[in-house]
PDB file of N, CA and C in Angstrom:
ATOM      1  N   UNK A   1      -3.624  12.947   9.073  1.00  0.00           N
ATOM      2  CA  UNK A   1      -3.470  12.294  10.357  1.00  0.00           C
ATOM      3  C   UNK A   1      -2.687  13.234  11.280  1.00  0.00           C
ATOM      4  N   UNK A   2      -3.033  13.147  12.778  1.00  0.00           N
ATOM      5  CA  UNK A   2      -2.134  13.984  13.715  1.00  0.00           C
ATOM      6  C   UNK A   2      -0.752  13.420  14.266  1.00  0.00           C
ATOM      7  N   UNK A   3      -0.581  12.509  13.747  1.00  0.00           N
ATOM      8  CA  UNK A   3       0.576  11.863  14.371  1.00  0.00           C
ATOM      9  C   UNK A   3       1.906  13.004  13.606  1.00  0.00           C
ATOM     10  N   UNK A   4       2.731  13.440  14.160  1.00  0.00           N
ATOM     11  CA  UNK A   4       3.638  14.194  14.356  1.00  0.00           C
ATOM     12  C   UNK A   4       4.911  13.041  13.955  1.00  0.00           C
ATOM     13  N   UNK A   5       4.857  12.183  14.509  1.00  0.00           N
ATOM     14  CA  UNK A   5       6.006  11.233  14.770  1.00  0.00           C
ATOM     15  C   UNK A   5       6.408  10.800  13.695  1.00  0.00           C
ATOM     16  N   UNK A   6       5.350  10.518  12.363  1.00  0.00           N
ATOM     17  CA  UNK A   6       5.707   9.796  11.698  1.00  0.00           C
ATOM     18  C   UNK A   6       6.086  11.173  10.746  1.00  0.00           C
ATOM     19  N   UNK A   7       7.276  11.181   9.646  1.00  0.00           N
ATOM     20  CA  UNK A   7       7.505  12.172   8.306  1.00  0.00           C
ATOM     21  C   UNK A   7       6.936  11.576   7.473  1.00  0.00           C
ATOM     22  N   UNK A   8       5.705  11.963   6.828  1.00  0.00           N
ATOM     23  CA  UNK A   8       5.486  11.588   5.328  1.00  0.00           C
ATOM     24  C   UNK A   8       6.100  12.712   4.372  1.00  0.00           C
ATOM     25  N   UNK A   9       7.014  11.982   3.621  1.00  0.00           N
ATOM     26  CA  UNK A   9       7.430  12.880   2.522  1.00  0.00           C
ATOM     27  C   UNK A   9       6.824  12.826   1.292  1.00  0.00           C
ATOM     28  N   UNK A  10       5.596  12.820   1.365  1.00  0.00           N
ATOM     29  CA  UNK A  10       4.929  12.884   0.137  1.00  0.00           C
ATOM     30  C   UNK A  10       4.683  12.079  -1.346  1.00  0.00           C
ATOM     31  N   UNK A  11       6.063  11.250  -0.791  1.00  0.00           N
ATOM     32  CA  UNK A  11       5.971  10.447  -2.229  1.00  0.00           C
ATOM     33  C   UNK A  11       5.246   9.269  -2.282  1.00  0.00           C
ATOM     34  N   UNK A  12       3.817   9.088  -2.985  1.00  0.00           N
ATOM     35  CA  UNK A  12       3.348   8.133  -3.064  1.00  0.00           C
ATOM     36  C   UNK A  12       2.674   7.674  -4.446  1.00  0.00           C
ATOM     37  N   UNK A  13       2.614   6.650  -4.260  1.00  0.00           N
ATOM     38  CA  UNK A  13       2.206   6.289  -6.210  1.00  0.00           C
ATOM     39  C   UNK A  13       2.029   4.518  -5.827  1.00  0.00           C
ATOM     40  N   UNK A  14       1.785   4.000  -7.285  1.00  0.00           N
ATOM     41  CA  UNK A  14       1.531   2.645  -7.380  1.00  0.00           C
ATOM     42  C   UNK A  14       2.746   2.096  -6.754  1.00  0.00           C
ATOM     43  N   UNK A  15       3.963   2.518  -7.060  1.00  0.00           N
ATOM     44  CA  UNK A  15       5.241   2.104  -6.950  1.00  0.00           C
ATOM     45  C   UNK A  15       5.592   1.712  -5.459  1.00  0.00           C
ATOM     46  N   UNK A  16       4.973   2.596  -4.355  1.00  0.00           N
ATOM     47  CA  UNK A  16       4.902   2.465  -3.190  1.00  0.00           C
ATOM     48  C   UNK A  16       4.370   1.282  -2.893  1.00  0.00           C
ATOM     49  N   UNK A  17       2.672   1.147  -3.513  1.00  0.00           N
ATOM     50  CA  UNK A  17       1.886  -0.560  -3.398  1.00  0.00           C
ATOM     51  C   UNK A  17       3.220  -1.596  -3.814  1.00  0.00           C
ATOM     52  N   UNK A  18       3.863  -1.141  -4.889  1.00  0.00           N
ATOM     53  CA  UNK A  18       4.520  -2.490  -5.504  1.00  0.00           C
ATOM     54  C   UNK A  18       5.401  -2.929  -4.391  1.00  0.00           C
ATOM     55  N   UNK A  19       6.029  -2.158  -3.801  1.00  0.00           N
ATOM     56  CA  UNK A  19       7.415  -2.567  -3.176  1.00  0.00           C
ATOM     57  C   UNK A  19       6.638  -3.157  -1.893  1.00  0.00           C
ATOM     58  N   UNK A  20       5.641  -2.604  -0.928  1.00  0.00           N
ATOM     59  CA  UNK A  20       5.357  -3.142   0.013  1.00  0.00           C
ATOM     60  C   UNK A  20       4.334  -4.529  -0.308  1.00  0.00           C
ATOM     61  N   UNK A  21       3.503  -4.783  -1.579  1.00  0.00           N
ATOM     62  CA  UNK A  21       3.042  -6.250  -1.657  1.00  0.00           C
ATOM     63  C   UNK A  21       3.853  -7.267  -1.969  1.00  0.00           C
ATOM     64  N   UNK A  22       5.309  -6.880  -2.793  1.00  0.00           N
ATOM     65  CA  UNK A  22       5.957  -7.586  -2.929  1.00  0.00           C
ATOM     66  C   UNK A  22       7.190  -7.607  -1.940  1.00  0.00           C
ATOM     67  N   UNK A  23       6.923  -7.078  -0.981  1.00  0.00           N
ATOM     68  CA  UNK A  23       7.991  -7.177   0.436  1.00  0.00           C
ATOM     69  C   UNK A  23       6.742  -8.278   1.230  1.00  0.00           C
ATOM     70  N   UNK A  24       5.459  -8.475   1.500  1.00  0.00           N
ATOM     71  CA  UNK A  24       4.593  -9.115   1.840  1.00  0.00           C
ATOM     72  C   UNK A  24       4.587 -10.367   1.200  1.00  0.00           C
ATOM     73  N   UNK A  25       4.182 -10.569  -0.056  1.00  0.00           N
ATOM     74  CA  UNK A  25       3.567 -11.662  -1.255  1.00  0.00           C
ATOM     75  C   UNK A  25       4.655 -11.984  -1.848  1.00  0.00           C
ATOM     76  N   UNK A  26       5.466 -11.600  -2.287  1.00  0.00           N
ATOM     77  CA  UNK A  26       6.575 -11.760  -3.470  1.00  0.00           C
ATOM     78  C   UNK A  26       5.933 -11.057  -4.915  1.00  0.00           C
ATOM     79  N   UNK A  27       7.491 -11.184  -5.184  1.00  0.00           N
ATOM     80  CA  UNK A  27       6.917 -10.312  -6.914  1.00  0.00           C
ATOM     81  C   UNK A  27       6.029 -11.557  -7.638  1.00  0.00           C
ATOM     82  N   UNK A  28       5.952 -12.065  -8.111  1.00  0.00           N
ATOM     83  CA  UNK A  28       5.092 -13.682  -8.291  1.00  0.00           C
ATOM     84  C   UNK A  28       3.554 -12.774  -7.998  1.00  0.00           C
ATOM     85  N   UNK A  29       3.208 -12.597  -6.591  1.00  0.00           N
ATOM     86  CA  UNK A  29       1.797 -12.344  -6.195  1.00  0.00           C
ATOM     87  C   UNK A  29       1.238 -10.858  -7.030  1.00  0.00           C
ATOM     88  N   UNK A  30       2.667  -9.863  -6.739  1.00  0.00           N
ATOM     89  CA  UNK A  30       2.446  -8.670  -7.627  1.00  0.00           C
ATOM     90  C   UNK A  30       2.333  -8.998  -9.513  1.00  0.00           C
ATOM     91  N   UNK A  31       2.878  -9.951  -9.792  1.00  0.00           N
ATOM     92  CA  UNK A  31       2.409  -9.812 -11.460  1.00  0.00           C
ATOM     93  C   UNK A  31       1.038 -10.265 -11.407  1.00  0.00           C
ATOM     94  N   UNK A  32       0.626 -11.165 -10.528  1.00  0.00           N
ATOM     95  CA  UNK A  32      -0.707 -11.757 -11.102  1.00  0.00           C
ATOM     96  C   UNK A  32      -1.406 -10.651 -10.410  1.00  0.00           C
ATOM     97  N   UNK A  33      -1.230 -10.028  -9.704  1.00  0.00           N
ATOM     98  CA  UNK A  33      -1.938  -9.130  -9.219  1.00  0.00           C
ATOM     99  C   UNK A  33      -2.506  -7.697  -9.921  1.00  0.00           C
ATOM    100  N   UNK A  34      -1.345  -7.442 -11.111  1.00  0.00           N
ATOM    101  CA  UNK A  34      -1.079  -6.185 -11.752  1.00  0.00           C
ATOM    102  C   UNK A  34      -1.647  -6.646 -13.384  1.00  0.00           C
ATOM    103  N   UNK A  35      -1.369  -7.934 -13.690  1.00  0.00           N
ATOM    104  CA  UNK A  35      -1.782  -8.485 -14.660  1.00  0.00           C
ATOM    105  C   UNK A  35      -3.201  -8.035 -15.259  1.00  0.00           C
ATOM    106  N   UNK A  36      -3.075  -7.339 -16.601  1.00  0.00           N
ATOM    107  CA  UNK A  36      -4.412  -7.296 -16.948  1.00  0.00           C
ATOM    108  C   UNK A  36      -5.259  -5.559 -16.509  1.00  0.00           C
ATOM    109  N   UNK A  37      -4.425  -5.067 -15.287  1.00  0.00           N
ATOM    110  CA  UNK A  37      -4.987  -4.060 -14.627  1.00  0.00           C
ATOM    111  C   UNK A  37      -4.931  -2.666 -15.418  1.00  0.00           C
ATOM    112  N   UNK A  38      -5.324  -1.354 -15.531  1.00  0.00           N
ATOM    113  CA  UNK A  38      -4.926  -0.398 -15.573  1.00  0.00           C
ATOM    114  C   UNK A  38      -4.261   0.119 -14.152  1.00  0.00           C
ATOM    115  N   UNK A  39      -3.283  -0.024 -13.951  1.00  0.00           N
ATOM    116  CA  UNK A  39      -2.788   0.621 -12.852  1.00  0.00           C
ATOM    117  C   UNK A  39      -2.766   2.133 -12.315  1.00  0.00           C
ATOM    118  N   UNK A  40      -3.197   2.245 -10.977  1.00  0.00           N
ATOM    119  CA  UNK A  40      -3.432   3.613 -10.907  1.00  0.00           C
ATOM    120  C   UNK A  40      -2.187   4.756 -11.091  1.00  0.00           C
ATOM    121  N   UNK A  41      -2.314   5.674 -11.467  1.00  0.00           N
ATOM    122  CA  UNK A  41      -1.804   6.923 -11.735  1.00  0.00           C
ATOM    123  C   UNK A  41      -2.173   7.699 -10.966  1.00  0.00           C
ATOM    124  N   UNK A  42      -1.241   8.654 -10.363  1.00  0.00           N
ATOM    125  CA  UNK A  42      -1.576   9.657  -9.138  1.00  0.00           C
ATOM    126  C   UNK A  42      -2.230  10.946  -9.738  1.00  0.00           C
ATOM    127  N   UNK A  43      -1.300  11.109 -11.343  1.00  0.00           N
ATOM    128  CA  UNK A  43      -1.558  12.246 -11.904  1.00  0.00           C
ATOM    129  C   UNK A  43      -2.881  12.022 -12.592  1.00  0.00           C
ATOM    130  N   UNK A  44      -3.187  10.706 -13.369  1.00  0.00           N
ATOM    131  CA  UNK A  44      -4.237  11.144 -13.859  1.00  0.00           C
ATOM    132  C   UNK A  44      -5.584  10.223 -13.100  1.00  0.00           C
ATOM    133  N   UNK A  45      -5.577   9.710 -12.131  1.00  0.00           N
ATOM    134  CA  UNK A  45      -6.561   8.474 -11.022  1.00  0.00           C
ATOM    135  C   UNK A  45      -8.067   9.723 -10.958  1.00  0.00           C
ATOM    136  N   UNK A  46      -7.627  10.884 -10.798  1.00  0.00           N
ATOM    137  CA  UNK A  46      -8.745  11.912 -10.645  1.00  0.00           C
ATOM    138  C   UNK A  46      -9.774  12.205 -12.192  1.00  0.00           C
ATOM    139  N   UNK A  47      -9.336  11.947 -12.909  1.00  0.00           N
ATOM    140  CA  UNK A  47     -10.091  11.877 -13.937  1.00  0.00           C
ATOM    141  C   UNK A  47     -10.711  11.140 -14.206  1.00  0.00           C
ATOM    142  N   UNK A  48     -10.308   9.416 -13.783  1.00  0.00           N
ATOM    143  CA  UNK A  48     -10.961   8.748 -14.353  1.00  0.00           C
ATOM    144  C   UNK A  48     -12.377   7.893 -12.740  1.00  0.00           C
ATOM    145  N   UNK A  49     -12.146   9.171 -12.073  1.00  0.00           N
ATOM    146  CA  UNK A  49     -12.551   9.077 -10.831  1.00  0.00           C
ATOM    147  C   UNK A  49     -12.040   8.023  -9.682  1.00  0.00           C
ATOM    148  N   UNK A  50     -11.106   7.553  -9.838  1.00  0.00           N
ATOM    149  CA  UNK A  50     -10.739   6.360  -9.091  1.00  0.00           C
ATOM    150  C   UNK A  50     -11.242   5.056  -8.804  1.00  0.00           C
ATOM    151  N   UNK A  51     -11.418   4.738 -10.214  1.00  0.00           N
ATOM    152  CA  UNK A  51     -12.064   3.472 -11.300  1.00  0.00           C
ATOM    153  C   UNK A  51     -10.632   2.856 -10.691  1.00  0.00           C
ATOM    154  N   UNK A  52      -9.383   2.979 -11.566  1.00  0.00           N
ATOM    155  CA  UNK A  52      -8.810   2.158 -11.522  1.00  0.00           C
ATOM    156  C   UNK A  52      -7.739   1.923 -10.144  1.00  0.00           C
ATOM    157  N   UNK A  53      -7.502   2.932  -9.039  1.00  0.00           N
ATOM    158  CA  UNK A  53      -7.722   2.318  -7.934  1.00  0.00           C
ATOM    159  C   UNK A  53      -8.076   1.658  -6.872  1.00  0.00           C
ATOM    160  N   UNK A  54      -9.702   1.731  -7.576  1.00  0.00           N
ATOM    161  CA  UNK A  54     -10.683   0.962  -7.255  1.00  0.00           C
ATOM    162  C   UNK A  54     -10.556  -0.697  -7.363  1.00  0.00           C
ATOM    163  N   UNK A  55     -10.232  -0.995  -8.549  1.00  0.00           N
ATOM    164  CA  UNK A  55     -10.112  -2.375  -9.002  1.00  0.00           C
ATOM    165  C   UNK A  55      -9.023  -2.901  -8.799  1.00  0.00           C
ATOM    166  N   UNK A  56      -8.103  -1.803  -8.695  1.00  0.00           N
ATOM    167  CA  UNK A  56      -6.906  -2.207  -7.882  1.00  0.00           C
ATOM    168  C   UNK A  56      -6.772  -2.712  -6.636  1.00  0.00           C
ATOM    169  N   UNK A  57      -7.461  -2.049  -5.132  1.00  0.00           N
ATOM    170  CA  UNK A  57      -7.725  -2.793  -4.034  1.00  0.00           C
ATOM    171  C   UNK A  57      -8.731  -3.865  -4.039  1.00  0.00           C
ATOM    172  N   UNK A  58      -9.811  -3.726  -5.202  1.00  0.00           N
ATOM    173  CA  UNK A  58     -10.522  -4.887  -5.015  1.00  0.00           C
ATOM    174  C   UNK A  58      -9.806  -6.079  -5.384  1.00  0.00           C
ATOM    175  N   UNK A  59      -9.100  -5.761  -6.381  1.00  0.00           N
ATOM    176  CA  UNK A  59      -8.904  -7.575  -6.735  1.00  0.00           C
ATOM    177  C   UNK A  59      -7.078  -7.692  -5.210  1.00  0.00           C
ATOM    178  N   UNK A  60      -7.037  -6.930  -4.883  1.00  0.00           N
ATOM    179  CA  UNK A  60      -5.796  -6.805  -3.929  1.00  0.00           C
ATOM    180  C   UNK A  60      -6.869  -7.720  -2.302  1.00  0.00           C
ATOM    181  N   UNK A  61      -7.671  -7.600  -2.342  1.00  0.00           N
ATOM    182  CA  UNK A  61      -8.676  -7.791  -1.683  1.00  0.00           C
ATOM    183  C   UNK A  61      -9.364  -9.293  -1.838  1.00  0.00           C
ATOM    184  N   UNK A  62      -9.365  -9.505  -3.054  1.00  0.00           N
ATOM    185  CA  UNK A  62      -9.869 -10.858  -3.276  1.00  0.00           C
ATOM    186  C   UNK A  62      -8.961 -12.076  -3.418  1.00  0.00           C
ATOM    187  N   UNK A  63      -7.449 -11.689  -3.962  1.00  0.00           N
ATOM    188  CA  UNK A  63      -6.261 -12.528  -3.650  1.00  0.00           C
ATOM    189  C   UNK A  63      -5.459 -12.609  -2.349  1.00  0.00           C
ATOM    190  N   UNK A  64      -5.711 -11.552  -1.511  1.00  0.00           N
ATOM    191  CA  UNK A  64      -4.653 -11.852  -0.215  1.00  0.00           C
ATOM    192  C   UNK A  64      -5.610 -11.991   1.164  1.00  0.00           C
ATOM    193  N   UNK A  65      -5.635 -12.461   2.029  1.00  0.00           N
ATOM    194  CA  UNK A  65      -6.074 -12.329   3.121  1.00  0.00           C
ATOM    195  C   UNK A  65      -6.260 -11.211   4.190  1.00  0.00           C
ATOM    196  N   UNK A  66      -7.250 -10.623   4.608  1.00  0.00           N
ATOM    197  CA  UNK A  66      -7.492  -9.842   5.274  1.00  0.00           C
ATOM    198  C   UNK A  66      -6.167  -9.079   5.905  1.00  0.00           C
ATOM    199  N   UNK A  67      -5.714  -9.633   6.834  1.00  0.00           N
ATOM    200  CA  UNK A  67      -4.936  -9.389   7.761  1.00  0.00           C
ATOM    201  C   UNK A  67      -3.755  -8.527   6.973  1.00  0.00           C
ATOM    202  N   UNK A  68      -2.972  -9.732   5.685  1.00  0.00           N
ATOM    203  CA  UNK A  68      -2.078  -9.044   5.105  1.00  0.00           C
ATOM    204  C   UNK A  68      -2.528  -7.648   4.360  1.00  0.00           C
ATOM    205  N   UNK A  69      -3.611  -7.677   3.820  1.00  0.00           N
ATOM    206  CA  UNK A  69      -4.121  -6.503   3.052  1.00  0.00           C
ATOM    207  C   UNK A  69      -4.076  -5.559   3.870  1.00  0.00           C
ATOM    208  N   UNK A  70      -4.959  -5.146   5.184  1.00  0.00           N
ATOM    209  CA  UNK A  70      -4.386  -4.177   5.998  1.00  0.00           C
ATOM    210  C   UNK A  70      -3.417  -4.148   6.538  1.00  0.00           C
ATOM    211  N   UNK A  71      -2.454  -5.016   6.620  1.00  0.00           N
ATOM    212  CA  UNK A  71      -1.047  -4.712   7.012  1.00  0.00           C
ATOM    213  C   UNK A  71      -0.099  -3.977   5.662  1.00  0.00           C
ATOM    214  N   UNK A  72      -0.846  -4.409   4.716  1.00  0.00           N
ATOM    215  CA  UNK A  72      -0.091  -3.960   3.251  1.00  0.00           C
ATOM    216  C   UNK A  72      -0.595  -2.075   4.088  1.00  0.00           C
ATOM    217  N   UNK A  73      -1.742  -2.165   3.475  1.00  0.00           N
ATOM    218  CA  UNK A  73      -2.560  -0.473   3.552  1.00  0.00           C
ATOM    219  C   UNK A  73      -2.072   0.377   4.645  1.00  0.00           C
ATOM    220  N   UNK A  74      -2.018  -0.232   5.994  1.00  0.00           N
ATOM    221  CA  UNK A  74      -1.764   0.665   6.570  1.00  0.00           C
ATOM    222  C   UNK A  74      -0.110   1.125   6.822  1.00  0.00           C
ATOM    223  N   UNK A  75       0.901   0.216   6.040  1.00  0.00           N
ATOM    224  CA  UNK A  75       2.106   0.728   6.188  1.00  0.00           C
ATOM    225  C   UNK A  75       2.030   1.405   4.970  1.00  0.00           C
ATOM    226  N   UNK A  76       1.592   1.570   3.479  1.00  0.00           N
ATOM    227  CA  UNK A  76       1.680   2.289   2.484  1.00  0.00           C
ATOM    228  C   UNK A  76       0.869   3.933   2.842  1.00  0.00           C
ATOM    229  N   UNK A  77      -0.367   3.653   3.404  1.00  0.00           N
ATOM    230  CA  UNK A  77      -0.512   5.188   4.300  1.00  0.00           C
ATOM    231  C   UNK A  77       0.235   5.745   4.827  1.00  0.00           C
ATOM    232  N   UNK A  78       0.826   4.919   5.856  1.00  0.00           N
ATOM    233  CA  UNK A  78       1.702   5.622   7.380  1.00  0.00           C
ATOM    234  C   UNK A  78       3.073   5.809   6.880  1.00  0.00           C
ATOM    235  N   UNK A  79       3.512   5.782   5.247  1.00  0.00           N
ATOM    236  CA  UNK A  79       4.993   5.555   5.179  1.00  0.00           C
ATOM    237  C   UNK A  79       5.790   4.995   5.772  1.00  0.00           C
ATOM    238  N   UNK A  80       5.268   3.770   6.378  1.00  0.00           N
ATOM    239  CA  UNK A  80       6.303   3.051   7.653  1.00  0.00           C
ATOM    240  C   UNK A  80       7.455   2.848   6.485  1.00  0.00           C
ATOM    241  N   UNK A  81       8.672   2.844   7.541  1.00  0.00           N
ATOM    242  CA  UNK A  81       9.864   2.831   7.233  1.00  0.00           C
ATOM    243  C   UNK A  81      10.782   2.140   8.080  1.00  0.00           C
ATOM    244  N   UNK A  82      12.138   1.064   7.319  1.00  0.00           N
ATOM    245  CA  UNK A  82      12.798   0.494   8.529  1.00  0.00           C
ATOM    246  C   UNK A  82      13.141   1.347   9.227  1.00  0.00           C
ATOM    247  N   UNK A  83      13.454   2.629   9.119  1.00  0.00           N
ATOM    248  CA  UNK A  83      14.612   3.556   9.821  1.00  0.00           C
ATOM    249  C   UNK A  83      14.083   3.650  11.124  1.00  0.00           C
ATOM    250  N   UNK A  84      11.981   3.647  11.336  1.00  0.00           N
ATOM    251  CA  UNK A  84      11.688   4.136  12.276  1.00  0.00           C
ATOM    252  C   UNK A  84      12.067   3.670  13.602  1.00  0.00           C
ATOM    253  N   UNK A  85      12.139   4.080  14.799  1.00  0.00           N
ATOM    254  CA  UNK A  85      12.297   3.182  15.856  1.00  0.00           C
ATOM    255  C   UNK A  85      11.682   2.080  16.198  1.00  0.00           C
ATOM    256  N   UNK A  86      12.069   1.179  16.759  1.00  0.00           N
ATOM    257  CA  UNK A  86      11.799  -0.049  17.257  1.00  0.00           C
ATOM    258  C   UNK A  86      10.318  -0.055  17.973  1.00  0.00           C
ATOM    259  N   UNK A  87       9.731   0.872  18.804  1.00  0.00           N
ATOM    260  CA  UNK A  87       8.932   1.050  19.451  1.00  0.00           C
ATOM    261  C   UNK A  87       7.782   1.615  19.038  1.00  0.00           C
ATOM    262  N   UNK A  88       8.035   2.819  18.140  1.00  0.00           N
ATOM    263  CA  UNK A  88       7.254   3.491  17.156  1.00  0.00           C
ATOM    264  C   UNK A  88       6.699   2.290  16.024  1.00  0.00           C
ATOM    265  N   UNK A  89       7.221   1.885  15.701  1.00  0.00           N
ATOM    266  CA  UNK A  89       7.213   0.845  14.360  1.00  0.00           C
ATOM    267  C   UNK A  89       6.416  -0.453  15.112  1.00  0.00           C
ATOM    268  N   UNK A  90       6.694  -0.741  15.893  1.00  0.00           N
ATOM    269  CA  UNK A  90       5.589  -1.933  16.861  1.00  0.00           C
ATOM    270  C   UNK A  90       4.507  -1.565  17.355  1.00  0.00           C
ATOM    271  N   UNK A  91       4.289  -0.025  17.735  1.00  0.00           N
ATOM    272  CA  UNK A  91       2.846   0.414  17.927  1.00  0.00           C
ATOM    273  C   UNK A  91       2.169   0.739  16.592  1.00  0.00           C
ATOM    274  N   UNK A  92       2.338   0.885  15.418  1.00  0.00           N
ATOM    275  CA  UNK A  92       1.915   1.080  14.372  1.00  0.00           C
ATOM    276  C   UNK A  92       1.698  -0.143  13.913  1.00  0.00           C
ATOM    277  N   UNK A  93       2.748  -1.429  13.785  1.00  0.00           N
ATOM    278  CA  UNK A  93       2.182  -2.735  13.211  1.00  0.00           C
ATOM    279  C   UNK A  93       1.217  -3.625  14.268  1.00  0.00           C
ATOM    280  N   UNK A  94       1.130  -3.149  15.227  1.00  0.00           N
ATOM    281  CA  UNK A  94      -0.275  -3.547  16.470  1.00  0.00           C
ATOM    282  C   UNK A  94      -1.525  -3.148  15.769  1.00  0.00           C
ATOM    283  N   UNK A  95      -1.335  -2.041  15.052  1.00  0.00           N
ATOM    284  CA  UNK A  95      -2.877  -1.764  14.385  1.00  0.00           C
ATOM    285  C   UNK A  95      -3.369  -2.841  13.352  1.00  0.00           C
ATOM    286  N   UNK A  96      -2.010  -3.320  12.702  1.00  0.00           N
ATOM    287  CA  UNK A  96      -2.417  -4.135  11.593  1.00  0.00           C
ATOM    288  C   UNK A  96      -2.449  -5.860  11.997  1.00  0.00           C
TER     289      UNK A  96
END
């Protein structure tokens, strides 16, 4: 992405999904959600072609409502963060 504004520092993993569905849903929505899953792996998701990220947004997809799901996705992309400014951070959650 060209946005300049935002720092992604690179760190991303399942762990990132966890904290922002369960800042959304509660932890409650994340067990039944994770329940049963192979959860994706950053290191090994490429091998198994991204099967199990796959089934990961789908069933993320079939339990939450539209709206929240891309509000989940697009702050786990954009690294939104409280720190960001007030203004920055309201034109980014306008998308979702």
């Amino acid at each position: 992405m060209g946005d300049t504004r935002i720092n992604y520092d690179e760190k991303f993993g399942i762990e990132t999904f966890k904290r922002r569905i369960c800042s959304e849903l509660g932890e409650p929505f994340w067990l039944k959600l994770a329940d049963g899953l192979a959860l994706p792996d950053m290191e090994t998701e490429a091998d198994c072609k991204c099967r199990n990220m796959y089934s990961f947004i789908s069933r993320l997809e079939t339990m939450a409502d539209e709206k929240t799901v891309r509000r989940i996705l697009y702050r786990v992309r954009h690294g939104l963060r409280h720190f960001l400014t007030g203004s920055l951070r309201a034109e980014w959650y306008d998308l979702c």
